[in-house]
PDB file of N, CA and C in Angstrom:
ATOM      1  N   UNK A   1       5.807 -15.434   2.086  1.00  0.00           N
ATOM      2  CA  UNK A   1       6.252 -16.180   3.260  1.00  0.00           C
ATOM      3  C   UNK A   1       5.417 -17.447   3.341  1.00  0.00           C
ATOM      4  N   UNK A   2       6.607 -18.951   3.255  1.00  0.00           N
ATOM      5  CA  UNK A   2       5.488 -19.757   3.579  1.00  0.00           C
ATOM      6  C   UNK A   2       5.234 -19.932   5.065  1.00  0.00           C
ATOM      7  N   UNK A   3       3.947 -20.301   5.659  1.00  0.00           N
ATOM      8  CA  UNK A   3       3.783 -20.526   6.871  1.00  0.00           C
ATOM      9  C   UNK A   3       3.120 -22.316   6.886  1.00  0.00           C
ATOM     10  N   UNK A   4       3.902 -22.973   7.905  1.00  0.00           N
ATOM     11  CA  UNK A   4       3.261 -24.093   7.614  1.00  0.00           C
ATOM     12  C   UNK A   4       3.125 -25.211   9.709  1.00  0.00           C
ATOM     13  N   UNK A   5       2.403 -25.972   9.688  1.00  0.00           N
ATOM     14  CA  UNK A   5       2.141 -26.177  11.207  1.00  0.00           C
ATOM     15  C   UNK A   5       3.096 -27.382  11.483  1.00  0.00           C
ATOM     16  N   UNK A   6       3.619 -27.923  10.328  1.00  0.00           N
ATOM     17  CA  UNK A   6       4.558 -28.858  10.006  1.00  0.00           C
ATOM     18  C   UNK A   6       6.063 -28.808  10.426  1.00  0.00           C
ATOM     19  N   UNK A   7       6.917 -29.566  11.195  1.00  0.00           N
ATOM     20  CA  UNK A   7       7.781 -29.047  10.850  1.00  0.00           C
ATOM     21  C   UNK A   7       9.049 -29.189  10.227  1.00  0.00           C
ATOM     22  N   UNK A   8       8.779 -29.799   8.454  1.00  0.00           N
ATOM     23  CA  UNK A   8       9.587 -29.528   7.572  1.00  0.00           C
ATOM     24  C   UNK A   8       8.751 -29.248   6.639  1.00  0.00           C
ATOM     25  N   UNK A   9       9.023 -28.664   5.415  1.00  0.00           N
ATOM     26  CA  UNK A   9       8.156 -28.655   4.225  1.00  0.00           C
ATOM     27  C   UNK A   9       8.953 -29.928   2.888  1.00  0.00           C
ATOM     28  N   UNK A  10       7.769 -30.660   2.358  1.00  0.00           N
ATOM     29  CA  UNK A  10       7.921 -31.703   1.861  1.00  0.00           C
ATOM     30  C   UNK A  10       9.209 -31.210   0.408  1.00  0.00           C
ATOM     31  N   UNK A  11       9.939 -31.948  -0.184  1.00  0.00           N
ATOM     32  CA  UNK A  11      10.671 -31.447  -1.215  1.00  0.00           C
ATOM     33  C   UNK A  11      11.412 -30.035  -0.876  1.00  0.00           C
ATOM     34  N   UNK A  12      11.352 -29.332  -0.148  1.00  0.00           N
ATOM     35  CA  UNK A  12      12.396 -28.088   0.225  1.00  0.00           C
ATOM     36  C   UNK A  12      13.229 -28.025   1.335  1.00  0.00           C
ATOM     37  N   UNK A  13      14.551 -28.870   1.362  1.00  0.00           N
ATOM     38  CA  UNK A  13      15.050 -28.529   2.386  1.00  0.00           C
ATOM     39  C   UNK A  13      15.629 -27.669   3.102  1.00  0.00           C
ATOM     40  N   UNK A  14      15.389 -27.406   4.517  1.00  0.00           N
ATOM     41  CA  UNK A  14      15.666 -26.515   5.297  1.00  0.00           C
ATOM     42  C   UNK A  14      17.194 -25.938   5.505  1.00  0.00           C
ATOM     43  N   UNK A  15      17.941 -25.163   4.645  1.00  0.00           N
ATOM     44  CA  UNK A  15      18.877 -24.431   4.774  1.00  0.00           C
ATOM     45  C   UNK A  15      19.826 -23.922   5.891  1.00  0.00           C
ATOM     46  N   UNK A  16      18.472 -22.922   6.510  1.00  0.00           N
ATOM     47  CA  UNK A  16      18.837 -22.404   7.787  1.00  0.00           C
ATOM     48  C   UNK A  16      17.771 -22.222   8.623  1.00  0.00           C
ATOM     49  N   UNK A  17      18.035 -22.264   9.733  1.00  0.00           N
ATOM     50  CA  UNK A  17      17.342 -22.202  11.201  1.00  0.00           C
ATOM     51  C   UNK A  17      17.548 -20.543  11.403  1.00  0.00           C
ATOM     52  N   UNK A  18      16.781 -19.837  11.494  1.00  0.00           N
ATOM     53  CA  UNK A  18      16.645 -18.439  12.104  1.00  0.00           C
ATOM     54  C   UNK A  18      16.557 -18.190  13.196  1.00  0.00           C
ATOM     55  N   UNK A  19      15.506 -18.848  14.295  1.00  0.00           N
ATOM     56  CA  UNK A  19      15.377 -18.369  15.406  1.00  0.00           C
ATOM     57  C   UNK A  19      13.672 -18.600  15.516  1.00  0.00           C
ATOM     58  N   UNK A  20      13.520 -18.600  16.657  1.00  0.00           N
ATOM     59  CA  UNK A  20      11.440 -18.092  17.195  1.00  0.00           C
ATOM     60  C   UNK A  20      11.054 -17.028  17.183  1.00  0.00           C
ATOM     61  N   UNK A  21       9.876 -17.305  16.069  1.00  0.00           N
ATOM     62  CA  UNK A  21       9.248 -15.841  15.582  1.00  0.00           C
ATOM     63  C   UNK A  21       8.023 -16.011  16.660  1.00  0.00           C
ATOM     64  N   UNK A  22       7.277 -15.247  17.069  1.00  0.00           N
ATOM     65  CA  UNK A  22       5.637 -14.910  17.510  1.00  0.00           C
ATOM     66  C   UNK A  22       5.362 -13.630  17.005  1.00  0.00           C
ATOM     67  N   UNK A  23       4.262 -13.942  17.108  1.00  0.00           N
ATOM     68  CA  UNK A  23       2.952 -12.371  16.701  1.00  0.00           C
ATOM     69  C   UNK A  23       1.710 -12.768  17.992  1.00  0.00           C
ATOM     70  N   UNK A  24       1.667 -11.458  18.557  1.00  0.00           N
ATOM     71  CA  UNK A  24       0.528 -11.717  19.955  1.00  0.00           C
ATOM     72  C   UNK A  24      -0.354 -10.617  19.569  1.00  0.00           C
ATOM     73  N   UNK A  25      -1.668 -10.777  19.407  1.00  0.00           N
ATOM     74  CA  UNK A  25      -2.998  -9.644  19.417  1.00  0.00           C
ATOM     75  C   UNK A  25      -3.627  -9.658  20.773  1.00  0.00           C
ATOM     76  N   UNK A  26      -4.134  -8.780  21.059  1.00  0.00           N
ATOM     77  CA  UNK A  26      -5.336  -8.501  22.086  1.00  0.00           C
ATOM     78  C   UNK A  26      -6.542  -7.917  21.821  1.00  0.00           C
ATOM     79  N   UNK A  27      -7.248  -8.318  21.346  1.00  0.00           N
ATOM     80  CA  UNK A  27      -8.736  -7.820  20.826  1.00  0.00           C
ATOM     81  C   UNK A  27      -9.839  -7.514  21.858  1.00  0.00           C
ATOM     82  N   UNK A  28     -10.271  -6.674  21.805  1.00  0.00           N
ATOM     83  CA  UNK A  28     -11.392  -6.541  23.051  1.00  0.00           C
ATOM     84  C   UNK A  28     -12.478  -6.860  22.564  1.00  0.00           C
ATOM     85  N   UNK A  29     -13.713  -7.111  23.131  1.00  0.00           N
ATOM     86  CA  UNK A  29     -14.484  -7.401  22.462  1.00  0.00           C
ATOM     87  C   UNK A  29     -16.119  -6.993  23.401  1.00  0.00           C
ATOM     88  N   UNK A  30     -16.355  -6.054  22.777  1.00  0.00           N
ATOM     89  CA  UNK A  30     -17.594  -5.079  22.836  1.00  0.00           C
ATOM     90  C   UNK A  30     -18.952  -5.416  23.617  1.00  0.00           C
ATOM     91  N   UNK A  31     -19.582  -4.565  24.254  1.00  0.00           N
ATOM     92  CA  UNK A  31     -21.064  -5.068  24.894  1.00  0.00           C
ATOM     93  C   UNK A  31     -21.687  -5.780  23.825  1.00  0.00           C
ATOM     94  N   UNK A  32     -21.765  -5.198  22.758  1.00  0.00           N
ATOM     95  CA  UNK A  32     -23.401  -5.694  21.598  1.00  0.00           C
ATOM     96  C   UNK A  32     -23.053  -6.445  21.711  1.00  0.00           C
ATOM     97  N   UNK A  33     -21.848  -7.260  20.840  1.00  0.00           N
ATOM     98  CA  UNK A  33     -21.004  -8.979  20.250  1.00  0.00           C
ATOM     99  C   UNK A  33     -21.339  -9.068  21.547  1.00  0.00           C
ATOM    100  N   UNK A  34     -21.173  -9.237  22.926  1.00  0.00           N
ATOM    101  CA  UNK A  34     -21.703 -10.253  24.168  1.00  0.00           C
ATOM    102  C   UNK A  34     -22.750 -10.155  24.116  1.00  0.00           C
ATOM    103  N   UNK A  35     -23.553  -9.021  24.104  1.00  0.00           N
ATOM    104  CA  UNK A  35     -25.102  -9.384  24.298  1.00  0.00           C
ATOM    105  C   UNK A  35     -25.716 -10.247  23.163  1.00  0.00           C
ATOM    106  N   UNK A  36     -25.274  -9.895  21.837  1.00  0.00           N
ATOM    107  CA  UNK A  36     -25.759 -11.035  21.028  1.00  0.00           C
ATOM    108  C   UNK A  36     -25.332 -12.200  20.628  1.00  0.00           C
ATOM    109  N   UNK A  37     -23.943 -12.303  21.363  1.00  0.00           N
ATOM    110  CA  UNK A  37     -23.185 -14.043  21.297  1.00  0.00           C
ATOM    111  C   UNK A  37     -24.779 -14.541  22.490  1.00  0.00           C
ATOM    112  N   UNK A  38     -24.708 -13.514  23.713  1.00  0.00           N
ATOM    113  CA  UNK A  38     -25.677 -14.677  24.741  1.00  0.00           C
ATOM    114  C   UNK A  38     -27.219 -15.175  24.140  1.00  0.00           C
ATOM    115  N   UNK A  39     -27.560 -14.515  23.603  1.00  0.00           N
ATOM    116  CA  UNK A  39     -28.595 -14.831  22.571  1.00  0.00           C
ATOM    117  C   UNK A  39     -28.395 -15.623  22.060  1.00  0.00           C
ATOM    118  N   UNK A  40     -28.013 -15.630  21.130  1.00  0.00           N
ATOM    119  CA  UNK A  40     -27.412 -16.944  20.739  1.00  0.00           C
ATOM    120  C   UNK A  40     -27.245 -17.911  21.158  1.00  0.00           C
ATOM    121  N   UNK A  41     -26.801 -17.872  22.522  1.00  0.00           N
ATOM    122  CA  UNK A  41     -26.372 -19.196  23.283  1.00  0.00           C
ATOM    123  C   UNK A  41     -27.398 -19.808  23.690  1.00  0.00           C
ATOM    124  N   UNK A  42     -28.439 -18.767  23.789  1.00  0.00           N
ATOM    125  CA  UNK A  42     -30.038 -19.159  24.501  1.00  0.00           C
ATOM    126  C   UNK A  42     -31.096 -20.062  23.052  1.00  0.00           C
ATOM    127  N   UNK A  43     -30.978 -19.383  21.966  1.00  0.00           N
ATOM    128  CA  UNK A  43     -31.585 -19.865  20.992  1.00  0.00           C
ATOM    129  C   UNK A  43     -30.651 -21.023  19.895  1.00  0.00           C
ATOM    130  N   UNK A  44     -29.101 -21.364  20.391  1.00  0.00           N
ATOM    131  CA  UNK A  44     -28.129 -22.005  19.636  1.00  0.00           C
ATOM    132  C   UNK A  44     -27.599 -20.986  18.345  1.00  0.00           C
ATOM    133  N   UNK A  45     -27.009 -21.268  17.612  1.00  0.00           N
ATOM    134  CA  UNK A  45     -26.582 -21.040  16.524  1.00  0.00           C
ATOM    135  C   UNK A  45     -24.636 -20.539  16.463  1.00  0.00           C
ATOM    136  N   UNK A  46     -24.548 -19.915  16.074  1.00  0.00           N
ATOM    137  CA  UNK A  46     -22.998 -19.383  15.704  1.00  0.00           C
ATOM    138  C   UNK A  46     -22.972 -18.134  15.854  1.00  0.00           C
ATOM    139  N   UNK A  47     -22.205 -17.067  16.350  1.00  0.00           N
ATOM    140  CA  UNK A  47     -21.971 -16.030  16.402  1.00  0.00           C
ATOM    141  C   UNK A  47     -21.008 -15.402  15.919  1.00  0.00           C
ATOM    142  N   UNK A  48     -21.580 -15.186  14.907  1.00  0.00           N
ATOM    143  CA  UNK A  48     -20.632 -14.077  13.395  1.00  0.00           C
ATOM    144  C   UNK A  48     -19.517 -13.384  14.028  1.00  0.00           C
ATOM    145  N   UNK A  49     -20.204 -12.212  14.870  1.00  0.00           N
ATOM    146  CA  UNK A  49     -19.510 -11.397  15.146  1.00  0.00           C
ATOM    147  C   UNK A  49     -18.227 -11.715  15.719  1.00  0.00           C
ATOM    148  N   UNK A  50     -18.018 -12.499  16.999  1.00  0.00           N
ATOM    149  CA  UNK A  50     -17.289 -13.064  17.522  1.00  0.00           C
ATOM    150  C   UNK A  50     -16.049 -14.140  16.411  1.00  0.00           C
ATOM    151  N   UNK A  51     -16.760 -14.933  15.211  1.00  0.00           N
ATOM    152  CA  UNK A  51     -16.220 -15.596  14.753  1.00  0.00           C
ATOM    153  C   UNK A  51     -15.223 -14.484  13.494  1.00  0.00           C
ATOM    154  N   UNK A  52     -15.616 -13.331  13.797  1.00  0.00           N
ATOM    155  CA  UNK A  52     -15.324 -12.327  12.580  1.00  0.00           C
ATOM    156  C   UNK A  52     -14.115 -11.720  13.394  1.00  0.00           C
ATOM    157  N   UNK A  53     -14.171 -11.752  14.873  1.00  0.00           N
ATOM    158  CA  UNK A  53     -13.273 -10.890  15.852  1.00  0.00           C
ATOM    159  C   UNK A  53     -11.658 -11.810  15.887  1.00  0.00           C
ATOM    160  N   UNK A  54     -12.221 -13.362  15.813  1.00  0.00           N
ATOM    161  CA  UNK A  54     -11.217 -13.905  15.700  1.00  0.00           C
ATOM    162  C   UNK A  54     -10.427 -14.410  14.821  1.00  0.00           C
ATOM    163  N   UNK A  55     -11.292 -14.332  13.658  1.00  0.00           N
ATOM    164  CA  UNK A  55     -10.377 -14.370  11.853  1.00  0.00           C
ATOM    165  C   UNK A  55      -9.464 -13.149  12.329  1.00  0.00           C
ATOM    166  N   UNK A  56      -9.755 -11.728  12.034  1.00  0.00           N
ATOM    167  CA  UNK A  56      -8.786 -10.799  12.289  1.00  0.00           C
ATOM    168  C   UNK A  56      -7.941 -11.147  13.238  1.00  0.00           C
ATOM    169  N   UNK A  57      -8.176 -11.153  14.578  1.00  0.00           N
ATOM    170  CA  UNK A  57      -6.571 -11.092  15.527  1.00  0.00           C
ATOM    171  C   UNK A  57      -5.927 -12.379  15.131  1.00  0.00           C
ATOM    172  N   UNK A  58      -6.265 -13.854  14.773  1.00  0.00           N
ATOM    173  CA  UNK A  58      -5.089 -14.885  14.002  1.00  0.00           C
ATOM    174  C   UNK A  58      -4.412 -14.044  12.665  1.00  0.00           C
ATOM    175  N   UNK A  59      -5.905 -13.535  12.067  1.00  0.00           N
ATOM    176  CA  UNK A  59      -4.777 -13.035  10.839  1.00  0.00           C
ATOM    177  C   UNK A  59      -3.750 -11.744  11.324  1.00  0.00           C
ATOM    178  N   UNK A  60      -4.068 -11.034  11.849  1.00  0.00           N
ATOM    179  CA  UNK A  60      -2.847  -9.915  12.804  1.00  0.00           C
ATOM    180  C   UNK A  60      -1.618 -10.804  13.132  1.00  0.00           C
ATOM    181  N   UNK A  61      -1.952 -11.636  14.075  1.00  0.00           N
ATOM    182  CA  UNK A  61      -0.741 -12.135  14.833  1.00  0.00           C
ATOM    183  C   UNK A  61       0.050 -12.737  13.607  1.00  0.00           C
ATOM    184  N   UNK A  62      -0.902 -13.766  12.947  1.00  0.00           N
ATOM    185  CA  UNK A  62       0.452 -14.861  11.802  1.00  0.00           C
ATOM    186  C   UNK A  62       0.974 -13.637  11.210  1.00  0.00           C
ATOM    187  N   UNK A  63       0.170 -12.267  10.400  1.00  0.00           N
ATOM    188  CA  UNK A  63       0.923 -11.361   9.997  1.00  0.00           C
ATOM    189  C   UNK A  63       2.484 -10.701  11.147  1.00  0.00           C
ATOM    190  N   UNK A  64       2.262 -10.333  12.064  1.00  0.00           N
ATOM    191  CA  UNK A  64       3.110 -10.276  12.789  1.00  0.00           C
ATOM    192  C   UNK A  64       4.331 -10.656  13.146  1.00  0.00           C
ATOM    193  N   UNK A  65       4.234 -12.327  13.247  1.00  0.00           N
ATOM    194  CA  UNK A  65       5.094 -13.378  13.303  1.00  0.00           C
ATOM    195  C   UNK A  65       6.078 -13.039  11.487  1.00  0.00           C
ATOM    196  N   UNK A  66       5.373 -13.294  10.988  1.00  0.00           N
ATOM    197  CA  UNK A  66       5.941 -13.230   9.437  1.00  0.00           C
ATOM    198  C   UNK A  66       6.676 -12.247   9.493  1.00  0.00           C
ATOM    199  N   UNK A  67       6.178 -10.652   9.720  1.00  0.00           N
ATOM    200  CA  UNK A  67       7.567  -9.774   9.600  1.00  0.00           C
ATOM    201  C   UNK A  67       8.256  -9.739  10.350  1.00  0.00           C
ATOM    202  N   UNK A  68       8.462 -10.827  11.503  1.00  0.00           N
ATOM    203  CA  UNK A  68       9.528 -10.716  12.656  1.00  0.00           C
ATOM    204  C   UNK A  68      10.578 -12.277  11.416  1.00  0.00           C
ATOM    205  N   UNK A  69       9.452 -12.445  10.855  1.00  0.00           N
ATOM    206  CA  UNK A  69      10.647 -13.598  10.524  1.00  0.00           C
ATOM    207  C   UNK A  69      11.112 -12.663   9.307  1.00  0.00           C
ATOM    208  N   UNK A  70      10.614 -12.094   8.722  1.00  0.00           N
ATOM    209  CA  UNK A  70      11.181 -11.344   7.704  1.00  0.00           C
ATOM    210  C   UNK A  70      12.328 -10.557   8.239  1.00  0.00           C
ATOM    211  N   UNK A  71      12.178 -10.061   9.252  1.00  0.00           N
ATOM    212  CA  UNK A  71      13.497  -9.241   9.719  1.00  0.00           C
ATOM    213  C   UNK A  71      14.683 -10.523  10.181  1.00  0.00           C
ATOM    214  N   UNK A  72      15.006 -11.210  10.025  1.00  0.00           N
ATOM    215  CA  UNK A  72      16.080 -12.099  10.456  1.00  0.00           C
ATOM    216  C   UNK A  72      16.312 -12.836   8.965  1.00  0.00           C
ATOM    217  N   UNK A  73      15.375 -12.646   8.318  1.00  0.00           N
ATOM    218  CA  UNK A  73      15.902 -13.020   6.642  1.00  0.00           C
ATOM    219  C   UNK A  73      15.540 -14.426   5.852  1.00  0.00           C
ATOM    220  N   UNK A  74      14.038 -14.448   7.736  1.00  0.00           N
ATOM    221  CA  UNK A  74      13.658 -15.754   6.687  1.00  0.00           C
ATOM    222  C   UNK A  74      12.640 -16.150   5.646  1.00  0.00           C
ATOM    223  N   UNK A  75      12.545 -17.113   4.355  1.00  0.00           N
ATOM    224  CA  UNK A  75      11.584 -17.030   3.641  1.00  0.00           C
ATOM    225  C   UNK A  75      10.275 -18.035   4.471  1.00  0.00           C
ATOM    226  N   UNK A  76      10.240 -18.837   5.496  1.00  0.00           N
ATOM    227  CA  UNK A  76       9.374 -19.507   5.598  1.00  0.00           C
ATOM    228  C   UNK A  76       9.359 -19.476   7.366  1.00  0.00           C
ATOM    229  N   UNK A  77       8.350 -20.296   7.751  1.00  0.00           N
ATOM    230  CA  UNK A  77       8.601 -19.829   8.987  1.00  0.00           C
ATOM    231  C   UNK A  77       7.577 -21.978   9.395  1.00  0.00           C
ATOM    232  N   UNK A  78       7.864 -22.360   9.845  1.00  0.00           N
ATOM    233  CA  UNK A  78       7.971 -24.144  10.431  1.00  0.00           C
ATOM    234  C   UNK A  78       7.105 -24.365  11.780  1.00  0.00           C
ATOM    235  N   UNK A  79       6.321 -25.489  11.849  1.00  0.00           N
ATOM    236  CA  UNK A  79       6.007 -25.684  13.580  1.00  0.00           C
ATOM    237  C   UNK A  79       5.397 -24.573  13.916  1.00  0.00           C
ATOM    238  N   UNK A  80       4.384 -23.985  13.249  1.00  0.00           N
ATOM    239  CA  UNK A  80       3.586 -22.647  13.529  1.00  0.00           C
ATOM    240  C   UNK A  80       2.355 -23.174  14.479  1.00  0.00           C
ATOM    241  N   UNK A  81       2.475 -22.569  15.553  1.00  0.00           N
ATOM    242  CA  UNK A  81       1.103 -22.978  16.894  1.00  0.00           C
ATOM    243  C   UNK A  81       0.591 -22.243  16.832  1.00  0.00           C
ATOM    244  N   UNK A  82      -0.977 -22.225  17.070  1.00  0.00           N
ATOM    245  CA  UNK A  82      -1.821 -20.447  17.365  1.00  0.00           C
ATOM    246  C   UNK A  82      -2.380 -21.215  18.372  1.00  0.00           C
ATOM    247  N   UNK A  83      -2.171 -19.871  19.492  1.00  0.00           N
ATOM    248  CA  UNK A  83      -3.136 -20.167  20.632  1.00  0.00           C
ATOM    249  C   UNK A  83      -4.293 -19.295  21.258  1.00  0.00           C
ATOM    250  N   UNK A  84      -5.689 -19.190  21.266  1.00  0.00           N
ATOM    251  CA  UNK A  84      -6.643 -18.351  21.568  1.00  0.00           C
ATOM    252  C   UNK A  84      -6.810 -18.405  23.210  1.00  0.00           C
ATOM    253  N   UNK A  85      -6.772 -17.248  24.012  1.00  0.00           N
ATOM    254  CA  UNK A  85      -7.104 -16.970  25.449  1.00  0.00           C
ATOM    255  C   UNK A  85      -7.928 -16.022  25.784  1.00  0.00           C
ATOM    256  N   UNK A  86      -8.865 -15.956  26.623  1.00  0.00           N
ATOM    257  CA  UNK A  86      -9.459 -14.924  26.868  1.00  0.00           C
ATOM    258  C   UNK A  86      -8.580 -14.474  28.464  1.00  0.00           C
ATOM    259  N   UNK A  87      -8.630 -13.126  28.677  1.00  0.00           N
ATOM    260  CA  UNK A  87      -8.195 -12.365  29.124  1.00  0.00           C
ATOM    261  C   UNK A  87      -8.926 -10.894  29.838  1.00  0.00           C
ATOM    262  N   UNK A  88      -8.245 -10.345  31.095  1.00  0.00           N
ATOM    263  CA  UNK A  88      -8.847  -9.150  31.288  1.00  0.00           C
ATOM    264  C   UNK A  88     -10.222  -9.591  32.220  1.00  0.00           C
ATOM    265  N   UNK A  89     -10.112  -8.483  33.051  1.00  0.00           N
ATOM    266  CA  UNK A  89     -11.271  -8.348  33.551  1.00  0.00           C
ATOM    267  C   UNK A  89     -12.687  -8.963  33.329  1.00  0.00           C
ATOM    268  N   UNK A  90     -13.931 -10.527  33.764  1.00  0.00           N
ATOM    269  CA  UNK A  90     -14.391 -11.072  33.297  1.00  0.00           C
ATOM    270  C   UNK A  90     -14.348 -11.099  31.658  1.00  0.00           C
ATOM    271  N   UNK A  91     -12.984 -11.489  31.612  1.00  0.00           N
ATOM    272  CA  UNK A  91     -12.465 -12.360  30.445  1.00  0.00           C
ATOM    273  C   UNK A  91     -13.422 -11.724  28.808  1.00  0.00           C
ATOM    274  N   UNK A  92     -13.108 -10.213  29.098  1.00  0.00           N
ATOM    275  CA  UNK A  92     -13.239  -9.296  28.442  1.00  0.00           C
ATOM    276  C   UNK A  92     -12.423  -9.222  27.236  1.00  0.00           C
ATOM    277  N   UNK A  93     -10.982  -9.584  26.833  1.00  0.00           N
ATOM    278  CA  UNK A  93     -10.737  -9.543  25.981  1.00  0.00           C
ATOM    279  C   UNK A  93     -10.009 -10.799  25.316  1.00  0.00           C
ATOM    280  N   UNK A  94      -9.609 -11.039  24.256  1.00  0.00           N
ATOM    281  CA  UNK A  94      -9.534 -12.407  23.161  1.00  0.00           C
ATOM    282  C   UNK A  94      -7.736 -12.065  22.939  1.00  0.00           C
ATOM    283  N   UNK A  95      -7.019 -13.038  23.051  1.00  0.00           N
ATOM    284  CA  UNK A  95      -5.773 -13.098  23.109  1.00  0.00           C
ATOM    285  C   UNK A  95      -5.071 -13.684  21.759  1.00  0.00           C
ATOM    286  N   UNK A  96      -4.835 -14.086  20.835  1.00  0.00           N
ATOM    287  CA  UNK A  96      -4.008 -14.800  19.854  1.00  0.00           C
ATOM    288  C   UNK A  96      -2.659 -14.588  19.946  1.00  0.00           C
ATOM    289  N   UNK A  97      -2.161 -15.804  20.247  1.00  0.00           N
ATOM    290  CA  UNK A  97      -0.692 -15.762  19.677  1.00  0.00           C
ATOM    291  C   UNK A  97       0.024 -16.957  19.159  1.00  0.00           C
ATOM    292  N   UNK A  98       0.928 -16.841  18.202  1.00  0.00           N
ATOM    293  CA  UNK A  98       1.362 -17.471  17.400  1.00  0.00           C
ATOM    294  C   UNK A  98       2.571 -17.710  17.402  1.00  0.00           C
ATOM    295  N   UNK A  99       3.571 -18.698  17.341  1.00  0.00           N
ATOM    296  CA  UNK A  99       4.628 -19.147  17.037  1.00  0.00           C
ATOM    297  C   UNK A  99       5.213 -19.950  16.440  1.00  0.00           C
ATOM    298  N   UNK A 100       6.298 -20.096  15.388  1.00  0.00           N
ATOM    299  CA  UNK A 100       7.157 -21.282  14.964  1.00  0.00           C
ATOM    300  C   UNK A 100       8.413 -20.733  14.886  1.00  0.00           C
ATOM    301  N   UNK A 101       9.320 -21.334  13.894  1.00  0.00           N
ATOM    302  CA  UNK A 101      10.299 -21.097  13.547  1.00  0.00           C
ATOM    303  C   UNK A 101      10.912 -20.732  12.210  1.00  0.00           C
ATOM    304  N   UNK A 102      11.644 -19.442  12.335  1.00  0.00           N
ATOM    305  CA  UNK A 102      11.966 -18.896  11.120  1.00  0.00           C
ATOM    306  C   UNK A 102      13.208 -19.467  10.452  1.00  0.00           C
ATOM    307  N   UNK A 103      13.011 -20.144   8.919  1.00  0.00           N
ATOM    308  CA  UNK A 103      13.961 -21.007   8.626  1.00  0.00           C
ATOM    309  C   UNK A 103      14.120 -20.224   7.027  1.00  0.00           C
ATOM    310  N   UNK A 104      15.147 -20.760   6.371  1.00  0.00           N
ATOM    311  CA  UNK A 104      15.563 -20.806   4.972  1.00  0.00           C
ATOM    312  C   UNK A 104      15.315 -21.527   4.161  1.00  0.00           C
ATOM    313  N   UNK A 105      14.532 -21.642   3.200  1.00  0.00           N
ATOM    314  CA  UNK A 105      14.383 -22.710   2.301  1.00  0.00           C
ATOM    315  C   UNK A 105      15.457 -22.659   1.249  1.00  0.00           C
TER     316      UNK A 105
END
């Protein structure tokens, strides 16, 4: 499946229009990862854990999106947005979701 943020792909024209795919995750995200993101925040640096929480739920959701476009029969999917939210109770959990459009090359 290609996925692209574009929305045509250069040299392949677009066939058919499928429809709007999304893929939505909800990740929670644990006492330790807060107690040691705030550390962090106190001494600077980057926080792995957190940056590790949110590779997975983008990669979940674009996976997601893809087999919704796979079920309507498309090979590529166009105009792909990801959007990160926190959520839940003092913004306790990490939101991803993703959308474009499922097309035919």
């Amino acid at each position: 499946m290609l996925i692209t943020t574009t929305p045509t792909i250069e040299g392949r024209p677009i066939h058919d229009y499928r429809g709007v795919v999304t893929g939505e995750v909800i990740i929670g995200a644990n006492f330790l990862k807060d107690f040691m993101a705030g550390i962090r925040d106190i001494f600077g640096g980057r926080s792995g854990s957190y940056e590790k929480v949110l590779i997975e739920a983008k990669e979940a959701a674009l996976k997601e999106m893809c087999e919704r476009a796979e079920a309507l029969r498309a090979n590529a999917v166009v105009g792909v947005d990801i959007d990160y939210e926190t959520i839940g109770q003092g913004n306790s959990m990490i939101m991803v979701a993703c959308s474009g459009t499922a097309v035919v090359i």
